[in-house]
C-alpha atoms as a PDB file:
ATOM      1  CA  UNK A   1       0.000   0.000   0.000  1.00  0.00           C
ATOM      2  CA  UNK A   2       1.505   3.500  -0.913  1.00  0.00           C
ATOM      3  CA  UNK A   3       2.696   5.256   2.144  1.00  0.00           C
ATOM      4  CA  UNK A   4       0.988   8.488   3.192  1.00  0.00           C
ATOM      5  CA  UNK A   5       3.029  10.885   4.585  1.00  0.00           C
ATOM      6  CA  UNK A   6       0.277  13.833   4.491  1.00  0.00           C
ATOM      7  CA  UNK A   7      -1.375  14.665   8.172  1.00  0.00           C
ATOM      8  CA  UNK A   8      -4.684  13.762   8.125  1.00  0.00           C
ATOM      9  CA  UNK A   9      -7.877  16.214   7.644  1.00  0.00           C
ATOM     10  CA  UNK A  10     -10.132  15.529  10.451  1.00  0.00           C
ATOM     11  CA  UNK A  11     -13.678  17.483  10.586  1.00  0.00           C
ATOM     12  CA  UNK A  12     -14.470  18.393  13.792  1.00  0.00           C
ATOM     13  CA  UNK A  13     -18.714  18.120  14.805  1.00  0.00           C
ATOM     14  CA  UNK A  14     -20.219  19.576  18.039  1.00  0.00           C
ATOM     15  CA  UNK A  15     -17.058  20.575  20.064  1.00  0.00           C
ATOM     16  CA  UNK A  16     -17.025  23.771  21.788  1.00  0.00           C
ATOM     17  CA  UNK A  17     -14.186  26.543  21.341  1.00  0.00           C
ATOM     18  CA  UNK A  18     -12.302  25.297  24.333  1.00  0.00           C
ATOM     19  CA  UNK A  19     -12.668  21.927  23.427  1.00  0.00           C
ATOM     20  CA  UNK A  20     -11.068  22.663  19.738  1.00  0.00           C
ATOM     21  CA  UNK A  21      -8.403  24.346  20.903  1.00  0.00           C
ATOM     22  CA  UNK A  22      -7.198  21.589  23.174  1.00  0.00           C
ATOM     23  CA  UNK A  23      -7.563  19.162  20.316  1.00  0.00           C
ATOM     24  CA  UNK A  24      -5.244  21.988  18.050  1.00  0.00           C
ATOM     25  CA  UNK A  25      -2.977  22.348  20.671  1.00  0.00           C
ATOM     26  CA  UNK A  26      -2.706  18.160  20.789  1.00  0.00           C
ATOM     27  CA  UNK A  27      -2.160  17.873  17.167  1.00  0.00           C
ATOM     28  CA  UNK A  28      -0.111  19.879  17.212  1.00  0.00           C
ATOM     29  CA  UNK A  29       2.629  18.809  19.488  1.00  0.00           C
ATOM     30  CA  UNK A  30       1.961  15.289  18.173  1.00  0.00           C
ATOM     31  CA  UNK A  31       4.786  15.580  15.297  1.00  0.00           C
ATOM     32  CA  UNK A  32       6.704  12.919  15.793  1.00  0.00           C
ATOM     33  CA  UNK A  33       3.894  10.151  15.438  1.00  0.00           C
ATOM     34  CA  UNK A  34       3.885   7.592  11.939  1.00  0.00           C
ATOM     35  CA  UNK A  35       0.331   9.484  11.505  1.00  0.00           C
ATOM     36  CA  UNK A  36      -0.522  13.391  11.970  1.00  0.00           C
ATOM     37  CA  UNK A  37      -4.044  14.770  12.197  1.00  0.00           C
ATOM     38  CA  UNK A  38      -5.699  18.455  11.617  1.00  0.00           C
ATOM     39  CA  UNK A  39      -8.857  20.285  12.009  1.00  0.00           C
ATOM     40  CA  UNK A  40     -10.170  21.119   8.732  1.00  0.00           C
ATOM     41  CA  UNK A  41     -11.637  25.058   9.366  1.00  0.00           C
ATOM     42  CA  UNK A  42     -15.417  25.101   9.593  1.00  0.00           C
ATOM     43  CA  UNK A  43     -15.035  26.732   6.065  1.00  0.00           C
ATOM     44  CA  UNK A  44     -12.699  24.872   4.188  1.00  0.00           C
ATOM     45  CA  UNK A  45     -14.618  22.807   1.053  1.00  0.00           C
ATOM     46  CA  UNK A  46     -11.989  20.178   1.386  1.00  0.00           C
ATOM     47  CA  UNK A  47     -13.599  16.262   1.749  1.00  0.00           C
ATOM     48  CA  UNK A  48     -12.346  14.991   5.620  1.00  0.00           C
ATOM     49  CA  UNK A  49     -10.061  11.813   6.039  1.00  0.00           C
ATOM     50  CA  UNK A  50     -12.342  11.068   8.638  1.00  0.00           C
ATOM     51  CA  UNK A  51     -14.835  13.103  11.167  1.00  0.00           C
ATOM     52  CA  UNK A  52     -14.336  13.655  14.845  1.00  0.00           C
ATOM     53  CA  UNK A  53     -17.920  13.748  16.506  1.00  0.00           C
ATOM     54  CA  UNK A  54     -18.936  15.107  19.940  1.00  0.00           C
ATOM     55  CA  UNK A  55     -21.204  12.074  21.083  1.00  0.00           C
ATOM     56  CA  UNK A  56     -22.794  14.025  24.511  1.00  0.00           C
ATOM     57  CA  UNK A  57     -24.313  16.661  21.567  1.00  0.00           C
ATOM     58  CA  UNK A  58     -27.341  15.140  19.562  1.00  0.00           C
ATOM     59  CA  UNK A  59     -27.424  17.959  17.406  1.00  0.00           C
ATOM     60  CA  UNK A  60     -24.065  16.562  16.048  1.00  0.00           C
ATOM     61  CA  UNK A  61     -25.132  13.157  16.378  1.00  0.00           C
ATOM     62  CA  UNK A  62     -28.071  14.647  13.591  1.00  0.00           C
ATOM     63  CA  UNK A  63     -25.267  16.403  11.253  1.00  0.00           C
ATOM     64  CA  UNK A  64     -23.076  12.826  11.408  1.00  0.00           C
ATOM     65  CA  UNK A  65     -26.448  11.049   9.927  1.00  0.00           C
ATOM     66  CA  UNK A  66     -26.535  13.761   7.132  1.00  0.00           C
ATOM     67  CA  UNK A  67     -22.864  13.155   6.588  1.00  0.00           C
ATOM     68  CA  UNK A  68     -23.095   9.104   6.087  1.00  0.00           C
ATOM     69  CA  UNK A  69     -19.934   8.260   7.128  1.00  0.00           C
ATOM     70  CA  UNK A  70     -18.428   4.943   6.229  1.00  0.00           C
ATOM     71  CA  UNK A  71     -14.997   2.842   5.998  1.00  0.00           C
ATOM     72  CA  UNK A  72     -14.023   5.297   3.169  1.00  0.00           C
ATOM     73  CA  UNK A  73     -14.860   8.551   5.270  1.00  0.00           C
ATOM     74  CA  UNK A  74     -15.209   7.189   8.863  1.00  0.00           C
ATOM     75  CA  UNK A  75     -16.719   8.367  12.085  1.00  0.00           C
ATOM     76  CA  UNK A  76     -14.930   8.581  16.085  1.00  0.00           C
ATOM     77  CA  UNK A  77     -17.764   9.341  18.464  1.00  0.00           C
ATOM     78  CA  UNK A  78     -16.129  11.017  21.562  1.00  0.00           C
ATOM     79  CA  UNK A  79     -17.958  10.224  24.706  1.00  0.00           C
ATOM     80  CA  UNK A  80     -21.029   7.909  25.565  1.00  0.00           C
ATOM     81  CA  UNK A  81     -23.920   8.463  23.102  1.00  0.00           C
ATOM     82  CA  UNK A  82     -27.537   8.276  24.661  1.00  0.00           C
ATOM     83  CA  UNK A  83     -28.381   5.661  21.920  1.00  0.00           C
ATOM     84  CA  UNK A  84     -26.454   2.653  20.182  1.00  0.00           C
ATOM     85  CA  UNK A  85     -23.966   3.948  17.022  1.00  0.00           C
ATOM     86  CA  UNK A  86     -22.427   1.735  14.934  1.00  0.00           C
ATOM     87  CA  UNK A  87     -19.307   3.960  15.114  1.00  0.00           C
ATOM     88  CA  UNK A  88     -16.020   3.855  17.090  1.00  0.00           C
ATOM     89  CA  UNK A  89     -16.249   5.379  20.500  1.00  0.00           C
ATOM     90  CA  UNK A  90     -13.497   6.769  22.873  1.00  0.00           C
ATOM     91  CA  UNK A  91     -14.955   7.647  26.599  1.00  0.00           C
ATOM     92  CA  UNK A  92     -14.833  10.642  28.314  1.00  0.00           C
ATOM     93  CA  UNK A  93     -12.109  11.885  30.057  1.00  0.00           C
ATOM     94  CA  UNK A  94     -10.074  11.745  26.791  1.00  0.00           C
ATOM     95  CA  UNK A  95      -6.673   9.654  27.103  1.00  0.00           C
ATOM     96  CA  UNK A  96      -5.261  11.090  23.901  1.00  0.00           C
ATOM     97  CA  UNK A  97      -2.792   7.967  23.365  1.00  0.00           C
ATOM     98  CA  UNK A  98      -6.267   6.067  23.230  1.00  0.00           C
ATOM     99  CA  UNK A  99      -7.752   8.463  20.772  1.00  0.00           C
ATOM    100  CA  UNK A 100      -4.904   8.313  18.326  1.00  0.00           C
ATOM    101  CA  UNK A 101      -4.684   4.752  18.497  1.00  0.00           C
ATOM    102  CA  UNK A 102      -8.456   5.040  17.124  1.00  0.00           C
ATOM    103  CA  UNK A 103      -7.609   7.810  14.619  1.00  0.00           C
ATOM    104  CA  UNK A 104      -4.834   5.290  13.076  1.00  0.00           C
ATOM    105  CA  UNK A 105      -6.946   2.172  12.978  1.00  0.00           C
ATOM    106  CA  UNK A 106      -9.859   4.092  11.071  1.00  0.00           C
ATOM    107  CA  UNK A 107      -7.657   5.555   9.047  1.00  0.00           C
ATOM    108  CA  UNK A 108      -5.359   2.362   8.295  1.00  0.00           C
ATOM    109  CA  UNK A 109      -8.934   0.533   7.285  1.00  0.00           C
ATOM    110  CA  UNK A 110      -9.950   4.052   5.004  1.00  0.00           C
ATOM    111  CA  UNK A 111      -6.243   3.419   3.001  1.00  0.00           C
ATOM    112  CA  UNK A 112      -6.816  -0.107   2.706  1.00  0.00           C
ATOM    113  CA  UNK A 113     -10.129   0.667   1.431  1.00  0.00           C
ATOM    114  CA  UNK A 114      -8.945   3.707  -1.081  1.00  0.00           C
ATOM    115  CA  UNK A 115      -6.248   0.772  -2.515  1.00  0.00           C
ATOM    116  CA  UNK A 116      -8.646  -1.187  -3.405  1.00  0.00           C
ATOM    117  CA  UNK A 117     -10.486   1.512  -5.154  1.00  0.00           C
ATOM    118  CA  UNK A 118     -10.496   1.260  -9.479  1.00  0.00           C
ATOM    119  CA  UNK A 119      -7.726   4.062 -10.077  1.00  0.00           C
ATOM    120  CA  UNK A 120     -10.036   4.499 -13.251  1.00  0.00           C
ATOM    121  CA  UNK A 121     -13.153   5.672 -10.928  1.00  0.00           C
ATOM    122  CA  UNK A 122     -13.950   9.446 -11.089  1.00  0.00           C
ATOM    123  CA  UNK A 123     -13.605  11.454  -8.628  1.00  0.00           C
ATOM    124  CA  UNK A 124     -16.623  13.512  -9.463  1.00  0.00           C
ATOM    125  CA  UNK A 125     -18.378  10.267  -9.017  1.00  0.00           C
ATOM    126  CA  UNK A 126     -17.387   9.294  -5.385  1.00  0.00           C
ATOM    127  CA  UNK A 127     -20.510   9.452  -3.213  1.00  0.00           C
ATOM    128  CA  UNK A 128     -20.056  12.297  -0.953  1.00  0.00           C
ATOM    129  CA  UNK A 129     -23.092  14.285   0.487  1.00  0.00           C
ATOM    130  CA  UNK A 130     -23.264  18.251   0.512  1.00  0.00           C
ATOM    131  CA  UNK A 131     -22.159  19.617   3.845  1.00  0.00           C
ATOM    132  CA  UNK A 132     -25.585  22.286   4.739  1.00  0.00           C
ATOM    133  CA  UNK A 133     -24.608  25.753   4.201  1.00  0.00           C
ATOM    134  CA  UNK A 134     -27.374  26.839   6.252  1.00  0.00           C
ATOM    135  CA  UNK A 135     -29.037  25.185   9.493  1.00  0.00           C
ATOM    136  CA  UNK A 136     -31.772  22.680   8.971  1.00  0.00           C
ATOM    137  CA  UNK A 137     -35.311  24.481   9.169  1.00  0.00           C
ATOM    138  CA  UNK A 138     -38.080  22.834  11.536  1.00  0.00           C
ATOM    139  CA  UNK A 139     -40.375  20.970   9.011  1.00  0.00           C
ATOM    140  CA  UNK A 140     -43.114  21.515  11.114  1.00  0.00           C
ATOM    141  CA  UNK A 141     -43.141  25.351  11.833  1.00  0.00           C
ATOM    142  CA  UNK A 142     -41.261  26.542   8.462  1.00  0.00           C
ATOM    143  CA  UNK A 143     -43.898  28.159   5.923  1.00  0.00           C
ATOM    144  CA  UNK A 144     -43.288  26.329   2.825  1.00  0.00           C
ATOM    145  CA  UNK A 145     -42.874  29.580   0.747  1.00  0.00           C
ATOM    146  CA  UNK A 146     -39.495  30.132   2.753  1.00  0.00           C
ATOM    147  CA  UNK A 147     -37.896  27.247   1.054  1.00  0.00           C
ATOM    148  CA  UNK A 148     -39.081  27.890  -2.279  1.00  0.00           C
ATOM    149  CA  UNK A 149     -37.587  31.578  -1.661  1.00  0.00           C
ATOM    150  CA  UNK A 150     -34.370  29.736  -0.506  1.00  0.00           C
ATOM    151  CA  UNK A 151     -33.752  28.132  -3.701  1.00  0.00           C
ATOM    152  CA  UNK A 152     -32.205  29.296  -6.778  1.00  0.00           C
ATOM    153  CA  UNK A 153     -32.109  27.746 -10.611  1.00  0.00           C
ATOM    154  CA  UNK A 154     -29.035  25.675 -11.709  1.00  0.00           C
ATOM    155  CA  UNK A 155     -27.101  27.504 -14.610  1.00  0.00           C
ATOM    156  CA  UNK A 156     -28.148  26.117 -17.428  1.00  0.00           C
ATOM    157  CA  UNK A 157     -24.854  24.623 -18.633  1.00  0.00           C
ATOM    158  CA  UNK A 158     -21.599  23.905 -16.020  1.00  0.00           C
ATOM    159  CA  UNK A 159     -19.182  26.356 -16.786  1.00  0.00           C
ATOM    160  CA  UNK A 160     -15.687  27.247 -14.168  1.00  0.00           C
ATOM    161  CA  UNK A 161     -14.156  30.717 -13.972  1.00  0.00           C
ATOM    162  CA  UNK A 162     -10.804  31.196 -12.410  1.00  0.00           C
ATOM    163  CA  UNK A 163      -9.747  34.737 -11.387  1.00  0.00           C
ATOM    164  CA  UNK A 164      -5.882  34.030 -11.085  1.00  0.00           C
ATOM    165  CA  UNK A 165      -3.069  36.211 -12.437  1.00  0.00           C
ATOM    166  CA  UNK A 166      -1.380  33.073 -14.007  1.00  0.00           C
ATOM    167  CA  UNK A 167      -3.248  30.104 -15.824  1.00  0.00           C
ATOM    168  CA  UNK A 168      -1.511  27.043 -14.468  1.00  0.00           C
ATOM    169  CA  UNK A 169      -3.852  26.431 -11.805  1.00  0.00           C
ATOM    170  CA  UNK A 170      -6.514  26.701 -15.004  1.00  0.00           C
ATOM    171  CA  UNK A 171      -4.810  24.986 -17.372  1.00  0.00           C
ATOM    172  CA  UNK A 172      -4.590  21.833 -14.988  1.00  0.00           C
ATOM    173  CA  UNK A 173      -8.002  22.188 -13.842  1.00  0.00           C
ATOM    174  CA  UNK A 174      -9.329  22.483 -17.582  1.00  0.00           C
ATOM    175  CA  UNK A 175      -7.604  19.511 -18.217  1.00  0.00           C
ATOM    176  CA  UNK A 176      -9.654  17.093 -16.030  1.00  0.00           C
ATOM    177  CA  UNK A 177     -12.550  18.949 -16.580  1.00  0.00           C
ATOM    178  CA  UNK A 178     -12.603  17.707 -20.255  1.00  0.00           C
ATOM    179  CA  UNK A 179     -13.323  14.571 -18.909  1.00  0.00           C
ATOM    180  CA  UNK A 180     -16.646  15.919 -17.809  1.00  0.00           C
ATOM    181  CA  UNK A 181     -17.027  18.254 -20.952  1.00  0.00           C
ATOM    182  CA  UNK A 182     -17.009  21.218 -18.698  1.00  0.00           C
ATOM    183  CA  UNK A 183     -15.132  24.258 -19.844  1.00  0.00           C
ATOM    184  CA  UNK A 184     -13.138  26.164 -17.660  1.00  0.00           C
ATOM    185  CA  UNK A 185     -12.478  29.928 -18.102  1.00  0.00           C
ATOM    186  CA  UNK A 186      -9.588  32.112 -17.192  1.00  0.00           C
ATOM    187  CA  UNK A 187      -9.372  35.963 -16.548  1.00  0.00           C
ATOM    188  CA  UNK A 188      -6.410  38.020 -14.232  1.00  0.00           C
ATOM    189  CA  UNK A 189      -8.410  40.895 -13.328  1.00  0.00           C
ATOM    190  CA  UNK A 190     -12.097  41.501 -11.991  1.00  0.00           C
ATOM    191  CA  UNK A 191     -12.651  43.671 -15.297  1.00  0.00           C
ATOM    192  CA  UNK A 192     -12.460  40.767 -17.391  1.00  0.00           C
ATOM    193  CA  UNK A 193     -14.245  38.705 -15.152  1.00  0.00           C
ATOM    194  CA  UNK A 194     -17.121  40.651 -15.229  1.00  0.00           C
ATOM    195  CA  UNK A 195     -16.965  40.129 -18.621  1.00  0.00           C
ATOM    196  CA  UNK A 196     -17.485  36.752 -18.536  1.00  0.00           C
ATOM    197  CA  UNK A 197     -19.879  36.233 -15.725  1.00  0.00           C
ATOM    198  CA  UNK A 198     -22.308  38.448 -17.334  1.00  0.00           C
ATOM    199  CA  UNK A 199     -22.668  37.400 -20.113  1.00  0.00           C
ATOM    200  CA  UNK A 200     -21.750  33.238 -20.023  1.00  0.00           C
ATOM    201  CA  UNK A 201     -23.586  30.838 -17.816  1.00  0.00           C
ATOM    202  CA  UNK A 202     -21.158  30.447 -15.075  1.00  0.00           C
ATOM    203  CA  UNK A 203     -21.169  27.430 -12.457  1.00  0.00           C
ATOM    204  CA  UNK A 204     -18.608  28.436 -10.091  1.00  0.00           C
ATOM    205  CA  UNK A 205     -15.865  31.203  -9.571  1.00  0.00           C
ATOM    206  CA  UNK A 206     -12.684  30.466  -7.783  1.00  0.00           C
ATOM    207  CA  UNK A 207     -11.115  33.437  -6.888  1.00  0.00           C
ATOM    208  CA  UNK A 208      -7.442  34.003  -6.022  1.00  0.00           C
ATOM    209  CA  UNK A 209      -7.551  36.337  -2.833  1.00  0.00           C
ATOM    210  CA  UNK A 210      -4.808  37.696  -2.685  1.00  0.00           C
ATOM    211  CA  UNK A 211      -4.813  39.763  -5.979  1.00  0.00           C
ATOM    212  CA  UNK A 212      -4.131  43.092  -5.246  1.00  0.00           C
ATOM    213  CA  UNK A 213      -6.455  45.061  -7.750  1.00  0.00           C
ATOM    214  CA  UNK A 214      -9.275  44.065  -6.074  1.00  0.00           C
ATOM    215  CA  UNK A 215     -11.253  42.904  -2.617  1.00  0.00           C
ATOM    216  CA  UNK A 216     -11.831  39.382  -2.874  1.00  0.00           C
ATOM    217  CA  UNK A 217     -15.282  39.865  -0.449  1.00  0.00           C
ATOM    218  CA  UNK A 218     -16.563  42.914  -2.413  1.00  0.00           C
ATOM    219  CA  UNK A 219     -16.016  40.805  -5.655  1.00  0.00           C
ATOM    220  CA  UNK A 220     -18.107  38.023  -4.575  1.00  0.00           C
ATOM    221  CA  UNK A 221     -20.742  40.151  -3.221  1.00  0.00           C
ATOM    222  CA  UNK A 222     -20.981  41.956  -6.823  1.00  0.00           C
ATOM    223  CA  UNK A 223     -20.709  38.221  -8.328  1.00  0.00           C
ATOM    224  CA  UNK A 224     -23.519  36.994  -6.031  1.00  0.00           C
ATOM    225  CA  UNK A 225     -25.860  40.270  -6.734  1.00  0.00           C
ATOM    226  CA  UNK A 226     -25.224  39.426 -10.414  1.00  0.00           C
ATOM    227  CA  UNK A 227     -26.467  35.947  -9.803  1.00  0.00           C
ATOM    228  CA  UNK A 228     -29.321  36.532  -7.782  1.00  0.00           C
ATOM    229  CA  UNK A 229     -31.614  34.673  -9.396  1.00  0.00           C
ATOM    230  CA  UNK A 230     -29.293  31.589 -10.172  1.00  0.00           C
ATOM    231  CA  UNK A 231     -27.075  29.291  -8.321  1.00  0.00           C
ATOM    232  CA  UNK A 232     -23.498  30.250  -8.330  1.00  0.00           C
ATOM    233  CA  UNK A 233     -20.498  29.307  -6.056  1.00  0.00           C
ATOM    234  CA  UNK A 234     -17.689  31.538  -4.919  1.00  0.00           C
ATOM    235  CA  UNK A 235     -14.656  29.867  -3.901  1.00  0.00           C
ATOM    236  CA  UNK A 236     -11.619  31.043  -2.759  1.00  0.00           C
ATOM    237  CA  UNK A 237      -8.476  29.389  -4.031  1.00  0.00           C
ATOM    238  CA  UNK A 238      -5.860  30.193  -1.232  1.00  0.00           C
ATOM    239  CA  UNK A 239      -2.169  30.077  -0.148  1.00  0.00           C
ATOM    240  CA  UNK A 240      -1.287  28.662   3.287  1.00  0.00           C
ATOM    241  CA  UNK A 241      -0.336  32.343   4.505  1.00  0.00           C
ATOM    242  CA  UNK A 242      -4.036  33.658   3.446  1.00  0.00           C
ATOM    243  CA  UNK A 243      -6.356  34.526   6.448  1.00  0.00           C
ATOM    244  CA  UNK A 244      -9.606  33.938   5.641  1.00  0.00           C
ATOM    245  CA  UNK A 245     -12.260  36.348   7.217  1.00  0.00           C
ATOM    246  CA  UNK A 246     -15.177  34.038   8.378  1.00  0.00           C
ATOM    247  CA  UNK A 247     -17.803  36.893   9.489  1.00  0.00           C
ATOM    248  CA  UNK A 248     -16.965  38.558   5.865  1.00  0.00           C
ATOM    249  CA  UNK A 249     -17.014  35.950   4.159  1.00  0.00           C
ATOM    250  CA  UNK A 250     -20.676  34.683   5.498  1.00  0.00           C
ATOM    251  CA  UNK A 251     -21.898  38.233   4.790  1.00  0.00           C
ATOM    252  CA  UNK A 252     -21.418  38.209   1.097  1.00  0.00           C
ATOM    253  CA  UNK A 253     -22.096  34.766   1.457  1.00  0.00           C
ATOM    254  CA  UNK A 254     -18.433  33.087  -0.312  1.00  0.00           C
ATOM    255  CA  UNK A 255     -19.086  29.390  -0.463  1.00  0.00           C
ATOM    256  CA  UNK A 256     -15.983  28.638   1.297  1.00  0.00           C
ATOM    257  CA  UNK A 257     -12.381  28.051   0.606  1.00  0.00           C
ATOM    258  CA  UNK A 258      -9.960  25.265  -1.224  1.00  0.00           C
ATOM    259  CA  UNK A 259      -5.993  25.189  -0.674  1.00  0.00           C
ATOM    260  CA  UNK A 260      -4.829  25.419  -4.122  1.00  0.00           C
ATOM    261  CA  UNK A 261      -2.249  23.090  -3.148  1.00  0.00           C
ATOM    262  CA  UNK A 262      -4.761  19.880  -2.863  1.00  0.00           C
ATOM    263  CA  UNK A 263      -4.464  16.690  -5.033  1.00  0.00           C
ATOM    264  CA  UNK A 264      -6.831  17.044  -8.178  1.00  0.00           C
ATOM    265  CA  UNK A 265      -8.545  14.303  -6.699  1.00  0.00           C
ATOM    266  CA  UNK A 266      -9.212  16.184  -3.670  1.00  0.00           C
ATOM    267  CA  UNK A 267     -10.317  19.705  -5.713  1.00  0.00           C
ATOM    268  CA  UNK A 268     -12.490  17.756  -8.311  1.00  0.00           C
ATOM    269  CA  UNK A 269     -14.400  15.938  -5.266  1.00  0.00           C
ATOM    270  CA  UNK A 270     -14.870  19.784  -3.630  1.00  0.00           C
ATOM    271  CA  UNK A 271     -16.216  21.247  -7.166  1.00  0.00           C
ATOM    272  CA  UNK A 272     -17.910  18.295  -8.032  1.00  0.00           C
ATOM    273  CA  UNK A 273     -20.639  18.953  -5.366  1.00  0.00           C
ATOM    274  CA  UNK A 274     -21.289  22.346  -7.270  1.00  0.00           C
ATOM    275  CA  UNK A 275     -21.722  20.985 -10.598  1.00  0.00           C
ATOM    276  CA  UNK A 276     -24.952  19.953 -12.124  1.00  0.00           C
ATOM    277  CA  UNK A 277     -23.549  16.147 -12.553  1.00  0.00           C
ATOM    278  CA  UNK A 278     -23.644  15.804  -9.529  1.00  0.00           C
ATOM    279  CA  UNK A 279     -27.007  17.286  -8.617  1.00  0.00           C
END
């Protein structure tokens, strides 16, 4: 089996602050282990190695179910859940050498799994549900109206734009996208861009940051106003050294962010979830 030598994305369900910040803190210091682990931010559009689940909360015990984790994307429940889960548990207090020792046994079975995957598979195929943008709505008290306000129409064709100042991030990207007869667009400044997203049917816009000619949040909210009546994502495509503002970015409502220094496997997956194959 091919070694992995990548720490592991873990998304973190139903902790609290403190709580998080012990478990960063852990991580952390924890360099020297075969296997590393990190907290995927709460708005990062990067697919988990695995998810790390509060099990005293039953709110997150509701967002694991919408998740369906499995051997490919597993589940650690932390503490004693009030009803029987067919996931693995650590108890409460937390002895961290027990906690890794789950980590690396879920993850061991997920590799063994991924080997045994078809290298030929898709990646815009892999079953992966949408993580909920917004909370869940009571059924019961929401006038139905509010949801059909909520939604928006699909573009009618997929279509990517990349705001980027150089085109190799494009160029690879258009690449695979081929594949899925999607065609993938390519402008430096928000001049052209406008160009494009007014007057093509545009899917999703990945935005480099950390351009200087422009702000990234202002950009999105203009993209988003031009969009109003259609779906469109905003993604950022950031550097490790970016900081991305979460109360700005849920204002103009940005979709999230991607490292642009994922696998194509791992980007594709994130996209995929955007595009209308895989509505």
């Amino acid at each position: 089996m091919k070694n992995h030598n990548a720490p592991f994305a873990i998304r973190f369900i139903g902790f609290s602050a403190r709580e998080i910040n012990i478990f960063d803190a852990t991580f952390s210091v924890e360099q020297n282990r075969e296997k590393q682990y990190y907290r995927l931010s709460e708005d990062s559009l990067q697919e988990p190695d695995l998810y790390l689940v509060n099990a005293d909360d039953l709110k997150a015990l509701a967002i694991l179910a919408d998740m369906e984790p499995n051997n490919l994307r597993p589940a650690l429940l932390v503490g004693a859940p009030h009803v029987e889960l067919p996931f693995a548990t650590v108890e409460r207090p937390i002895r961290w050498l027990k906690l890794f020792s789950a980590l690396d046994t879920l993850i061991e079975r997920r590799l063994i799994m991924l080997a045994k995957q078809d290298s030929a598979d898709g990646a815009l195929h892999n079953s992966v549900p949408e993580r909920r943008r917004r909370e869940r709505l009571d059924l019961d008290l929401t006038d139905p109206l509010e949801y059909e306000r909520m939604r928006s129409r699909a573009p009618q064709s997929d279509r990517i734009l990349v705001i980027d100042e150089q085109s190799t991030f494009r160029d690879d990207l258009s690449v695979a996208m081929a594949h899925y007869v999607v065609p993938v667009e390519w402008v430096g400044t928000a001049e052209a861009a406008a160009e494009v997203y007014t007057q093509l049917s545009i899917s999703v816009v990945l935005i480099n940051p950390q351009l200087e000619q422009f702000d990234p949040y202002d950009l999105c909210s203009t993209i988003k106003q031009q969009h109003d009546n259609t779906r469109v994502a905003v993604i950022f495509l950031i550097d490790k050294d970016f900081s991305y503002d979460h109360v700005r970015a849920r204002q103009v409502e940005c979709d999230g962010f991607l490292s642009r220094h994922l696998e194509q496997p791992q980007i594709l997956l994130a996209l995929g979830k955007f595009l209308s194959l895989r509505r």
